[in-house]
Protein backbone atom coordinates (compact mmCIF):
# COMPACT_ATOMS: atom_id res chain seq x y z
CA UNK A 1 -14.03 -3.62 -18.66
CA UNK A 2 -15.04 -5.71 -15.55
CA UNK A 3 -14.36 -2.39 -13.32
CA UNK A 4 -17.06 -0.36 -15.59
CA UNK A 5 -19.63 -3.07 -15.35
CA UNK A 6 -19.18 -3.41 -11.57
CA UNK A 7 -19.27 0.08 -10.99
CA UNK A 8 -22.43 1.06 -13.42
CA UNK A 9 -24.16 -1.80 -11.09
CA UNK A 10 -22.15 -0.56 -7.62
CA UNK A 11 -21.70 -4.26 -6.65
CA UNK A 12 -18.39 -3.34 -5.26
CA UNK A 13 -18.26 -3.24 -1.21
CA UNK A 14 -15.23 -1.34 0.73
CA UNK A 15 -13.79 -2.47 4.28
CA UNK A 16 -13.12 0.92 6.92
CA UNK A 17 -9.98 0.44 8.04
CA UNK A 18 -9.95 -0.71 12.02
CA UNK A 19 -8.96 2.93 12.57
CA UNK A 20 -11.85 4.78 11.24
CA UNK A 21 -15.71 5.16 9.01
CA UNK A 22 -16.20 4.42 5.90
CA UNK A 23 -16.71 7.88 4.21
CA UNK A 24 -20.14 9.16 2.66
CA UNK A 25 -19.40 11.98 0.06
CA UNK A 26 -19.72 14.53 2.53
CA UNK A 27 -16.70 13.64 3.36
CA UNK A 28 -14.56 14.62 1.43
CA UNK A 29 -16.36 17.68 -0.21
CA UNK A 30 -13.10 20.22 0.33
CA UNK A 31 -9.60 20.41 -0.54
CA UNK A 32 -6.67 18.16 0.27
CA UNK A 33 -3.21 17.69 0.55
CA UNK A 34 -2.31 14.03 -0.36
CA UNK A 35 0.41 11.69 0.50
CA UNK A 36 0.52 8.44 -1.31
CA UNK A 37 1.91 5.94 1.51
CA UNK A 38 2.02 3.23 -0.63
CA UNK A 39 2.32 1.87 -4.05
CA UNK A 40 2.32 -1.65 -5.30
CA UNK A 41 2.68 -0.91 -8.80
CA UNK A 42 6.17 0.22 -10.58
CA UNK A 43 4.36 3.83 -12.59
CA UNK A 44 2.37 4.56 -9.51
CA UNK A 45 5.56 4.51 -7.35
CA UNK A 46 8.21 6.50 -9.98
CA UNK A 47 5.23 9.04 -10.00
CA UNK A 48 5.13 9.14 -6.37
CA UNK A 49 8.80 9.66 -5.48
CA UNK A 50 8.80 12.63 -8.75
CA UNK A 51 6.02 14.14 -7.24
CA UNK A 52 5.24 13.43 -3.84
CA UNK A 53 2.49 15.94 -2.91
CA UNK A 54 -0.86 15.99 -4.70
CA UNK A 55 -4.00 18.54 -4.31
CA UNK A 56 -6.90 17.02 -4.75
CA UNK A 57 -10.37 19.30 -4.75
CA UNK A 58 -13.85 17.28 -4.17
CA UNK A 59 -17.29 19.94 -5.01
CA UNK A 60 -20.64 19.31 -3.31
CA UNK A 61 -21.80 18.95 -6.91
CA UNK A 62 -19.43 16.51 -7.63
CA UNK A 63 -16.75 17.97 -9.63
CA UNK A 64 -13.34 17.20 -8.72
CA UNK A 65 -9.94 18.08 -10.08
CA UNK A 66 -6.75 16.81 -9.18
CA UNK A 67 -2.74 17.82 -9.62
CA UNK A 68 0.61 16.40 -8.53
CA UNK A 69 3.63 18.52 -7.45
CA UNK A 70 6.73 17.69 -6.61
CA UNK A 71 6.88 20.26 -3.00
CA UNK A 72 4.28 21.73 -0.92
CA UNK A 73 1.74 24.90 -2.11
CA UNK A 74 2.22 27.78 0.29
CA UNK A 75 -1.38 28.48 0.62
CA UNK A 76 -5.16 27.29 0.26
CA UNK A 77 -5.74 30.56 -2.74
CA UNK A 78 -2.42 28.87 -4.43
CA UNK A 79 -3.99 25.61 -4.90
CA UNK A 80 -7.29 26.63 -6.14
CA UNK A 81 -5.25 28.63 -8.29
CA UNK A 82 -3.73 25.94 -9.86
CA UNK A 83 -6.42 23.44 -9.38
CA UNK A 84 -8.08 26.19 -11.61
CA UNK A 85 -5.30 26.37 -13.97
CA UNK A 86 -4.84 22.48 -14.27
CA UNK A 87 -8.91 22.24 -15.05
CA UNK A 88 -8.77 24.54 -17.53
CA UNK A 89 -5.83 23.35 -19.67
CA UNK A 90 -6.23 19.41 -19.75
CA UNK A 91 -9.25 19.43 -21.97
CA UNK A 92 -10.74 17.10 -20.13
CA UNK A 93 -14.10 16.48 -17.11
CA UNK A 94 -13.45 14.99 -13.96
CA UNK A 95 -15.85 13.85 -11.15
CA UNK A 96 -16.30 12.02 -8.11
CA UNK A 97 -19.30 10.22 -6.70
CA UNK A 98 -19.85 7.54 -3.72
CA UNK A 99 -21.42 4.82 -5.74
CA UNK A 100 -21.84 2.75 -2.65
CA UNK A 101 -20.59 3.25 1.03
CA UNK A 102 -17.70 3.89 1.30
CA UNK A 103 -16.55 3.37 -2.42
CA UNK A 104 -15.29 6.59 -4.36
CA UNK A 105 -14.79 6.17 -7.83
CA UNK A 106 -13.36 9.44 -10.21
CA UNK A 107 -14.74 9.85 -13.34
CA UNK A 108 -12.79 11.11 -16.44
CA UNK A 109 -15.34 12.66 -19.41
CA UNK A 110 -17.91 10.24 -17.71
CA UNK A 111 -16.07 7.25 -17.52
CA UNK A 112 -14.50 5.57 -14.32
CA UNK A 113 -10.48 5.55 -14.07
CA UNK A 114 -10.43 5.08 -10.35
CA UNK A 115 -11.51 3.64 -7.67
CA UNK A 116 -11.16 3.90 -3.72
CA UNK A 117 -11.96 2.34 -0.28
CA UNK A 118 -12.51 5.58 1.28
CA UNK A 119 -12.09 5.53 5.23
CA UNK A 120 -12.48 9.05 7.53
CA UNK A 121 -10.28 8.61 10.40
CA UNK A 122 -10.08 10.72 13.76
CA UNK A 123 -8.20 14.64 12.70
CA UNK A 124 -4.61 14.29 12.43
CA UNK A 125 -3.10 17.78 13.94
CA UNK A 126 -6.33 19.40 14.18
CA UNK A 127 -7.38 18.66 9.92
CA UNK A 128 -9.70 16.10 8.82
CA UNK A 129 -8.13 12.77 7.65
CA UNK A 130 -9.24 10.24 5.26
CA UNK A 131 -7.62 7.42 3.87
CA UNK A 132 -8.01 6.49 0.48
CA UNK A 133 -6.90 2.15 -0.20
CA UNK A 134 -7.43 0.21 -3.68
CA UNK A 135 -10.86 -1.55 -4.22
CA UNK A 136 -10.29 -5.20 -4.72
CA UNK A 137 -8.73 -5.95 -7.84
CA UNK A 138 -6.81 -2.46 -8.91
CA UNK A 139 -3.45 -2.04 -8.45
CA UNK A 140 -2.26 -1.91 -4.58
CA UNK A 141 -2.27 2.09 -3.40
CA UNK A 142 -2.42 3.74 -0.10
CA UNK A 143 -2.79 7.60 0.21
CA UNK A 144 -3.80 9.71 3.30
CA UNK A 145 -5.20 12.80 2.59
CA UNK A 146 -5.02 16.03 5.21
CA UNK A 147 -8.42 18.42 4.47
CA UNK A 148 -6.90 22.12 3.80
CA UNK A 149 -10.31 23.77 3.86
């Protein structure tokens, strides 16, 4: 409950990593290919070593919609297709919004699940890079995403 207070007020503050910028929504408006790195909590790792790849999708409006898969999607039209698919079947809303620098939090039917320090860091093989850490207090996880789009 102390997550959904501090978030309806945005008193939560993120730290940029020493590599990189803390992230405005901008951003990460696109679609990525995500690697957690790290995972300091027992579910969050068995679900990273099942599925080790995850598409996320971030909307200039901001809708989002995320899956996890357990190799890599051939192409860019293959994940939207299943982003698609995913969206359609769960039943449920999902957004994304910046609620102060550098803080993304995802919404689920308008509540908050999750939260992020979200750091841009200099392109990675030509692709866009940002690093998404836990906000104080939420389980430890480290995932670098690679922009697709």
């Amino acid at each position: 409950m102390m997550f959904v207070a501090t978030v309806a007020n945005a008193q939560v503050a993120a730290k940029p990593l020493a590599e990189g910028r803390l992230c405005a929504y901008a951003d990460v408006v696109g679609v990525w290919d995500s690697k957690v790195v790290s995972a300091e909590e027992a579910g969050v790792e068995r679900f990273a070593a099942a599925f080790p790849r995850d598409y996320m999708r971030f909307k200039p409006d901001g809708e989002m919609m995320y899956i996890a898969s357990n190799n890599e999607i051939a192409s860019v039209p293959e994940v939207h297709a299943r982003l698609d698919a995913a969206d359609s079947a769960d039943g449920a809303t999902y957004n994304a919004a910046m609620v102060a620098e550098g803080v993304l939090i995802l919404f689920q039917n308008g509540n908050p699940f999750q939260g992020f320090t979200c750091t841009v860091v200099e392109p990675r093989d030509g692709r866009a890079v940002t690093i998404f850490s836990e906000l104080e207090g939420m389980p430890a996880l480290h995932r670098v995403q690679f922009k697709l789009d």
